[in-house]
C-alpha atoms as a PDB file:
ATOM      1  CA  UNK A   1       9.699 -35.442  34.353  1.00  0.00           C
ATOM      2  CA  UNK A   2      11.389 -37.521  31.498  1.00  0.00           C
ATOM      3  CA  UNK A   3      13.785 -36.075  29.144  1.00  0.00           C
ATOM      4  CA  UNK A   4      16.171 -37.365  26.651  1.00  0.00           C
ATOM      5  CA  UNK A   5      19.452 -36.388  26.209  1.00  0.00           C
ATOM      6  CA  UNK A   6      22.346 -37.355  23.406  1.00  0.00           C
ATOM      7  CA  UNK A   7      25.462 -36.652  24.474  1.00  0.00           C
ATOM      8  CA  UNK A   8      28.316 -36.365  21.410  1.00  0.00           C
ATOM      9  CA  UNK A   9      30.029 -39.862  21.636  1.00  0.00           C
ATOM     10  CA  UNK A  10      33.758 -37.445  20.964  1.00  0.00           C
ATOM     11  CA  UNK A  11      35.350 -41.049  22.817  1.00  0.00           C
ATOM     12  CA  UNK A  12      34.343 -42.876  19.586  1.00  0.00           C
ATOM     13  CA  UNK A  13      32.340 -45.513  22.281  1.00  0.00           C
ATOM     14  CA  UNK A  14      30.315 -48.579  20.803  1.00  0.00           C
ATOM     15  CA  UNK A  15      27.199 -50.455  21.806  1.00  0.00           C
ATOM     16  CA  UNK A  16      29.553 -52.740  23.703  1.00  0.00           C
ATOM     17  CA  UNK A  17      30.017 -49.821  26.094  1.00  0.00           C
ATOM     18  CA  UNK A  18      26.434 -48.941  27.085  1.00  0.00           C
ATOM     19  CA  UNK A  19      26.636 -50.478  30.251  1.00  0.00           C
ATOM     20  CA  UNK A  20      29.398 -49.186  31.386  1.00  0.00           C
ATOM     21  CA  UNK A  21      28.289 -45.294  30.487  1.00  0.00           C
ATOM     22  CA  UNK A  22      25.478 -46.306  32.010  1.00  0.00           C
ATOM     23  CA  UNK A  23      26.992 -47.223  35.284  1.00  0.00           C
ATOM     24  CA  UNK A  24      29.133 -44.061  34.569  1.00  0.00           C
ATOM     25  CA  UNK A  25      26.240 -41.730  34.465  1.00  0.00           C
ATOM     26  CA  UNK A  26      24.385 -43.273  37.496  1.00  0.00           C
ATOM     27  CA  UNK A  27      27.559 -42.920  39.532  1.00  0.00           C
ATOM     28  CA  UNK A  28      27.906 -39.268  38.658  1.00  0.00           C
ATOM     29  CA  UNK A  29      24.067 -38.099  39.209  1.00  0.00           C
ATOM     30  CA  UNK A  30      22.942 -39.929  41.862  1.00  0.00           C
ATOM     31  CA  UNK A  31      21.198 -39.179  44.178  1.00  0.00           C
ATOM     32  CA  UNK A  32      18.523 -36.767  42.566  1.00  0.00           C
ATOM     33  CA  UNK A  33      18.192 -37.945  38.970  1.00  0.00           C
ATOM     34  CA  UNK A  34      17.422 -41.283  37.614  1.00  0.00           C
ATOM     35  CA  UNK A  35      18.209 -42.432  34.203  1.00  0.00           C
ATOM     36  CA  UNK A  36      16.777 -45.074  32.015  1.00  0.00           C
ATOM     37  CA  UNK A  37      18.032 -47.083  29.018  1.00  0.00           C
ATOM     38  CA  UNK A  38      21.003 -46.153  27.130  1.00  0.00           C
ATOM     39  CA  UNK A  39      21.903 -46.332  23.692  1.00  0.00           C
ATOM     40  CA  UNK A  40      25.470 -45.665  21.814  1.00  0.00           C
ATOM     41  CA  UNK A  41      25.391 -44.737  18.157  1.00  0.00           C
ATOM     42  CA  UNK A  42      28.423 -43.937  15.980  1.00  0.00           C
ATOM     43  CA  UNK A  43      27.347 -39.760  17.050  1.00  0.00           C
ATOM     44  CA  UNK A  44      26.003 -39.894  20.079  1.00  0.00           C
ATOM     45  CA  UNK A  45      25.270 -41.471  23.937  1.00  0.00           C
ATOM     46  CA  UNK A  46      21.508 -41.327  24.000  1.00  0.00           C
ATOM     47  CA  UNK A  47      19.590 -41.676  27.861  1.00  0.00           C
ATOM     48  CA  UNK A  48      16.686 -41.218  29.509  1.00  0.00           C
ATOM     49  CA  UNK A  49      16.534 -38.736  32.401  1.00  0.00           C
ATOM     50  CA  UNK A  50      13.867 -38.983  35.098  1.00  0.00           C
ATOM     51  CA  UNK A  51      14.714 -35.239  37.221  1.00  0.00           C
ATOM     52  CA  UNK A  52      13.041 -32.357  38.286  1.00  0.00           C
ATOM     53  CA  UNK A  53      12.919 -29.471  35.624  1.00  0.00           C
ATOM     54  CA  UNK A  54      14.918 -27.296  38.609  1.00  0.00           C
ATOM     55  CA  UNK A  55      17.584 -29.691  38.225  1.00  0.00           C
ATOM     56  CA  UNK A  56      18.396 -29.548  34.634  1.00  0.00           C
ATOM     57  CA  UNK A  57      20.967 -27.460  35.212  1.00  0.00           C
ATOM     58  CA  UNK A  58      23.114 -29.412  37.266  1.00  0.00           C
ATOM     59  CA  UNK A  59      22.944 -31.913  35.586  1.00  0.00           C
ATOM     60  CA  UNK A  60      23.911 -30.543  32.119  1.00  0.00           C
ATOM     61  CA  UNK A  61      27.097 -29.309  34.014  1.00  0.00           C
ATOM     62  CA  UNK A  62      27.886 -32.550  35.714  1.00  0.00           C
ATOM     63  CA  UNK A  63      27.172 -34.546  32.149  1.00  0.00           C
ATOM     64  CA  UNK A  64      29.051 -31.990  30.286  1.00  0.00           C
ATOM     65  CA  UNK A  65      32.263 -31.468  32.682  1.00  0.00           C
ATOM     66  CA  UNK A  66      32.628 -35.721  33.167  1.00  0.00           C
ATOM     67  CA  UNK A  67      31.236 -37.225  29.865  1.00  0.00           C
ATOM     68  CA  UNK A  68      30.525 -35.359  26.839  1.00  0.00           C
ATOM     69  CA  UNK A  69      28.903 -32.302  25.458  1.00  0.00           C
ATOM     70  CA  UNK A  70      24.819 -32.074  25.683  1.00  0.00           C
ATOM     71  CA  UNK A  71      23.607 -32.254  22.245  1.00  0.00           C
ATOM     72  CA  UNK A  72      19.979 -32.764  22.253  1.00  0.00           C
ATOM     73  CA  UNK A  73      17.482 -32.757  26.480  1.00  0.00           C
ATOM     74  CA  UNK A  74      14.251 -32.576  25.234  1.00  0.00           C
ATOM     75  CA  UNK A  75      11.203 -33.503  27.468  1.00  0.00           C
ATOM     76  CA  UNK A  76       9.560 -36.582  26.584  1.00  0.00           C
ATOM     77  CA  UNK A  77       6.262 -35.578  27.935  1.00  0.00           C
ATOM     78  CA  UNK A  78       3.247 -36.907  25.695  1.00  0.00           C
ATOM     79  CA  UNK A  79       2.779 -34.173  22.461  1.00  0.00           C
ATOM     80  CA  UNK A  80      -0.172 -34.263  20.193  1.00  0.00           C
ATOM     81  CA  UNK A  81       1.121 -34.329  16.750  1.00  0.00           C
ATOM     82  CA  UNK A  82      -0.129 -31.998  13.926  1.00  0.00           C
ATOM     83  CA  UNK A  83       2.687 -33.446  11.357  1.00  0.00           C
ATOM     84  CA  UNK A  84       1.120 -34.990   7.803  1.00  0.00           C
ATOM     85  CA  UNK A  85       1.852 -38.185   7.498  1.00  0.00           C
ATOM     86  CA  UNK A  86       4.249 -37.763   5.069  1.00  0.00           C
ATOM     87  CA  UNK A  87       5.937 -34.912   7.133  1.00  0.00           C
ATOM     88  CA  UNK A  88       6.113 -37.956   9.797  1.00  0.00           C
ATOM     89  CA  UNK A  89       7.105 -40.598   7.707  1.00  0.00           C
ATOM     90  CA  UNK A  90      10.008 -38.794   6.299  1.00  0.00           C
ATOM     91  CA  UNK A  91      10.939 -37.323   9.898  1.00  0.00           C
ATOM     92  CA  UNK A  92      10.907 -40.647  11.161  1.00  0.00           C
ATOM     93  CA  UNK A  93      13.186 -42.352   8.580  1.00  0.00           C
ATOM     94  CA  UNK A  94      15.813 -39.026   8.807  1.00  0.00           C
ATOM     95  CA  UNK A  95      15.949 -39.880  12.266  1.00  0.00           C
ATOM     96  CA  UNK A  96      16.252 -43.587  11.374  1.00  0.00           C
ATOM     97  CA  UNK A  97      19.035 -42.679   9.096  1.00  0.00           C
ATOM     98  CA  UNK A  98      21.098 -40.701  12.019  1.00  0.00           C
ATOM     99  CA  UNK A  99      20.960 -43.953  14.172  1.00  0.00           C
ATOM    100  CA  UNK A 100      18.232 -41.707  16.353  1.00  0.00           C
ATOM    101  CA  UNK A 101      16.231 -45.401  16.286  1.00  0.00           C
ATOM    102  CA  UNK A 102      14.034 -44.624  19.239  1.00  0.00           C
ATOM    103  CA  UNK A 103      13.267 -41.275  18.052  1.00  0.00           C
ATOM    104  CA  UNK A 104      12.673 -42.282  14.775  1.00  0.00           C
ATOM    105  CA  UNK A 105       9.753 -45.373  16.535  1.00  0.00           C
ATOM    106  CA  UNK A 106       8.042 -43.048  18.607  1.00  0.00           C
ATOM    107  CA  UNK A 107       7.665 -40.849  15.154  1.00  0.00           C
ATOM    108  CA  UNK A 108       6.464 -43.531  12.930  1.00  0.00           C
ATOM    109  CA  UNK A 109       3.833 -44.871  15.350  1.00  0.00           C
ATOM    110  CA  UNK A 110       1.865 -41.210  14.947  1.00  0.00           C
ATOM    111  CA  UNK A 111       1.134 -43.263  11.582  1.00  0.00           C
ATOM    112  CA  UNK A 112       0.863 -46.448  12.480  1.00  0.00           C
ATOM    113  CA  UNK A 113      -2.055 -45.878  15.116  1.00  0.00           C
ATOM    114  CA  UNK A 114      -4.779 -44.786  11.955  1.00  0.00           C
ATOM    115  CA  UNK A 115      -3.410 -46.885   9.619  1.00  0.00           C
ATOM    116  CA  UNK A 116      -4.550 -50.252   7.802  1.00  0.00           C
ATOM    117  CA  UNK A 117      -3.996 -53.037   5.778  1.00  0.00           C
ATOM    118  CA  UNK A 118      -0.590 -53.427   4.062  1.00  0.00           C
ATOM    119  CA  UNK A 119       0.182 -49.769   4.989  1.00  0.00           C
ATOM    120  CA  UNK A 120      -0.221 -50.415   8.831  1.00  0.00           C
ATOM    121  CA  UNK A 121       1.799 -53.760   8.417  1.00  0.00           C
ATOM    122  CA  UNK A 122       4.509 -52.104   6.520  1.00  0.00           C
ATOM    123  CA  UNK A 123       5.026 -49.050   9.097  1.00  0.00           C
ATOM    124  CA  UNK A 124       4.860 -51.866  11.651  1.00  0.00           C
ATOM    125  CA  UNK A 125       7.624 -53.399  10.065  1.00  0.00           C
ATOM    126  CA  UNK A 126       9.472 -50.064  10.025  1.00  0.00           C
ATOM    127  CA  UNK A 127       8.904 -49.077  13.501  1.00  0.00           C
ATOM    128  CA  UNK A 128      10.061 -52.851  14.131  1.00  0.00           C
ATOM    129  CA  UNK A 129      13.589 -52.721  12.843  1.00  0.00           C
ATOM    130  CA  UNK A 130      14.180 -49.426  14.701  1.00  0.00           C
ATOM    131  CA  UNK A 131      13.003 -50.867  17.842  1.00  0.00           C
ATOM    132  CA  UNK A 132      15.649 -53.911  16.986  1.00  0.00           C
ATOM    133  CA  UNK A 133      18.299 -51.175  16.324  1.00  0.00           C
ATOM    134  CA  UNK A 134      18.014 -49.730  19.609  1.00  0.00           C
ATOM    135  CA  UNK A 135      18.283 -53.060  21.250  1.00  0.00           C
ATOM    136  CA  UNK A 136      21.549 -52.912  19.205  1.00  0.00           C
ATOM    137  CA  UNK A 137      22.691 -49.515  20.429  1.00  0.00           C
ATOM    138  CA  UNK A 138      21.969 -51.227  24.059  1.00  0.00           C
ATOM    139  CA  UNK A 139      24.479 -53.922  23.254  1.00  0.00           C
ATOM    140  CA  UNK A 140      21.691 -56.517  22.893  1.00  0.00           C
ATOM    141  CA  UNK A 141      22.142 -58.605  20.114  1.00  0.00           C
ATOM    142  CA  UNK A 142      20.466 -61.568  20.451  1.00  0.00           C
ATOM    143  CA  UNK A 143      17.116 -59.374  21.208  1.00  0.00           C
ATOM    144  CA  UNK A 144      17.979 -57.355  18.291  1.00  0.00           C
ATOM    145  CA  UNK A 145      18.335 -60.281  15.833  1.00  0.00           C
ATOM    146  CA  UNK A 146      14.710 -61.292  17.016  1.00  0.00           C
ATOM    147  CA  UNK A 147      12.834 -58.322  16.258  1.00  0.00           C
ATOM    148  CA  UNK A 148      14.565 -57.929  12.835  1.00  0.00           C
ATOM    149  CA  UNK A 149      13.139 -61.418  11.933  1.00  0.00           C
ATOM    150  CA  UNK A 150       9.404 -59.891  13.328  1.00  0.00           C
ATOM    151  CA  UNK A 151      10.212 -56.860  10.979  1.00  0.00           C
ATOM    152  CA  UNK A 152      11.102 -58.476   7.750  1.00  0.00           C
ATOM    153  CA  UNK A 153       7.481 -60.897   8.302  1.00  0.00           C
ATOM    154  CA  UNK A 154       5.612 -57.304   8.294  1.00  0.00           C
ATOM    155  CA  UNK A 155       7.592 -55.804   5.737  1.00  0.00           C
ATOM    156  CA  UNK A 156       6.149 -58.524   3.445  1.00  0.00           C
ATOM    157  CA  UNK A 157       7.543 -58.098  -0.187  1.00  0.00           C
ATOM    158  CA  UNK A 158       6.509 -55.095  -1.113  1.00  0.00           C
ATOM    159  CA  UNK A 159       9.381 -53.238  -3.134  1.00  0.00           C
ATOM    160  CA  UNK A 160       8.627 -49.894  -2.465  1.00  0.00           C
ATOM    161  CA  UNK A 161       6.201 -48.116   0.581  1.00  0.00           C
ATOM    162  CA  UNK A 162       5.714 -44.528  -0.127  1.00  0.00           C
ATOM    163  CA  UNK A 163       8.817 -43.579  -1.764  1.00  0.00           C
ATOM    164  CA  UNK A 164      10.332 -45.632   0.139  1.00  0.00           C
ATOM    165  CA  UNK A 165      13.053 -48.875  -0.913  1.00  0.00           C
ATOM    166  CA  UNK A 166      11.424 -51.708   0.917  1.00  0.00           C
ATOM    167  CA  UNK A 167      13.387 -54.519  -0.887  1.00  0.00           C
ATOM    168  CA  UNK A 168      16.735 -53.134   0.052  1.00  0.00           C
ATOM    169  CA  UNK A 169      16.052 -52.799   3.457  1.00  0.00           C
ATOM    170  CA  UNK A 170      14.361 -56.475   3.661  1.00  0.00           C
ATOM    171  CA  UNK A 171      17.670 -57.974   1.946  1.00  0.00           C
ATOM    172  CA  UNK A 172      20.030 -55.922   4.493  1.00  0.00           C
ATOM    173  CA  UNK A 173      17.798 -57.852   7.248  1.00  0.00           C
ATOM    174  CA  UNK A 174      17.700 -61.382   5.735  1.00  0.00           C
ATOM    175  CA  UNK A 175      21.536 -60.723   5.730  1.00  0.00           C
ATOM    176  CA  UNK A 176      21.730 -60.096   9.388  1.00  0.00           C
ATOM    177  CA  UNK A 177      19.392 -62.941  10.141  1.00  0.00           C
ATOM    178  CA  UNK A 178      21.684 -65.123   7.780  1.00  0.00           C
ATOM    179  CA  UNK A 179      24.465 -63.882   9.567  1.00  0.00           C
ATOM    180  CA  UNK A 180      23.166 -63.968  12.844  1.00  0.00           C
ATOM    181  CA  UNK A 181      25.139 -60.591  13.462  1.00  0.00           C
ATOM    182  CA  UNK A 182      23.466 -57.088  13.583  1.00  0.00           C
ATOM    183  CA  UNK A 183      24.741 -54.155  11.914  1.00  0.00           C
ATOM    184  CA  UNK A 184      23.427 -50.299  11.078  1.00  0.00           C
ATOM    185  CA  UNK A 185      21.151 -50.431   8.467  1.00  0.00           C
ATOM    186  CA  UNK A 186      19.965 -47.303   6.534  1.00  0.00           C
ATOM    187  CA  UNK A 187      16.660 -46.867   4.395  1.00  0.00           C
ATOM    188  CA  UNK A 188      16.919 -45.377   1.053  1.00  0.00           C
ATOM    189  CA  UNK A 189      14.346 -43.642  -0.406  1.00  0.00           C
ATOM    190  CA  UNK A 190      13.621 -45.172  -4.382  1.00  0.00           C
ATOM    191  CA  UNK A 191      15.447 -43.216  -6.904  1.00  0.00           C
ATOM    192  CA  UNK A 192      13.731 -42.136  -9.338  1.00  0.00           C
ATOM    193  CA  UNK A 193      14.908 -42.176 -13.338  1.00  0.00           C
ATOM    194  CA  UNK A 194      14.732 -38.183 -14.493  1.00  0.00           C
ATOM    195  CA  UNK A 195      13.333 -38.322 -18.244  1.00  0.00           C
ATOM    196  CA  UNK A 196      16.236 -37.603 -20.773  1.00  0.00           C
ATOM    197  CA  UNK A 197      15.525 -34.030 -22.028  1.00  0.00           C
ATOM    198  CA  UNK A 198      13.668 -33.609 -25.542  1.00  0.00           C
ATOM    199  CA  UNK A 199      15.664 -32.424 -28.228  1.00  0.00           C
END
């Protein structure tokens, strides 16, 4: 089965690392458990897990007592969602906002799939820039840099999706792409102006 499992990053490790956790974490589980990619946020050392559920266990132990406390090993099985979509959309930009960028692309394409238009190109442009973010948490700039220029074509220039502050997040990408360096990027939700009381 596949699982995914954050680890608290307590050694403070960057993107730059992710290869060598990775090599890390092979070394240590072999010869029973496979893992996949793996990402490094600010909070946490995300993997995938390919194991047995009867080995869960040991594994949690060996991950815990050489790298780092378990935080989240959830099975990534296939779930039908029930969630609105604006239950979804604002799960998937909290997770986008805790660096949880693959979580938060796997929860935005639940809306993607039935939508159209300018909606569907504006989630794809979401789901976009967290799929460039986790090629940034995988120490992959260059591939990272690429996708953001993909996402700010289907973000078109909208100002606001939803609730959502569209133009700040395109201008934090065209500054990336100017830059030709990645960095975190956040997505604010619009604030709204609350009337002045009456007298």
């Amino acid at each position: 089965m596949r699982y995914l499992v954050r680890l608290d990053n307590n050694q403070a490790y960057a993107p730059k690392d992710a290869r060598m956790l990775q090599a890390k974490i092979r070394e240590l589980l072999k010869p029973t458990e496979k893992i996949g990619n793996l990402r490094v946020s600010t909070t946490a050392i995300e993997l995938d897990l390919f194991a047995a559920p009867s080995d869960l266990g040991r594994t949690k132990s060996l991950l815990e007592g050489k790298i780092s406390k378990v935080v989240t090993l959830r099975s990534l099985e296939s779930r039908i969602s029930t969630r609105a979509e604006d239950e979804a959309l604002r799960e998937g930009i909290d997770l986008f906002n805790q660096e949880r960028f693959w979580e938060a692309h796997e929860v935005l394409e639940e809306i993607w799939h039935p939508a159209t238009g300018r909606d569907r190109d504006t989630i794809q442009g979401l789901i976009l820039t967290a799929a460039a973010l986790v090629h940034y948490q995988k120490d992959e700039k260059t591939v990272c840099v690429s996708i953001l220029g993909r996402a700010k074509e289907k973000l078109g220039t909208l100002g606001q999706f939803k609730g959502l502050d569209i133009r700040s997040l395109r201008t934090s990408i065209e500054q990336i792409l100017k830059d030709n360096t990645p960095t975190l990027l956040r997505i604010q939700w619009v604030r709204t102006k609350t009337p002045a009381p009456t007298p």
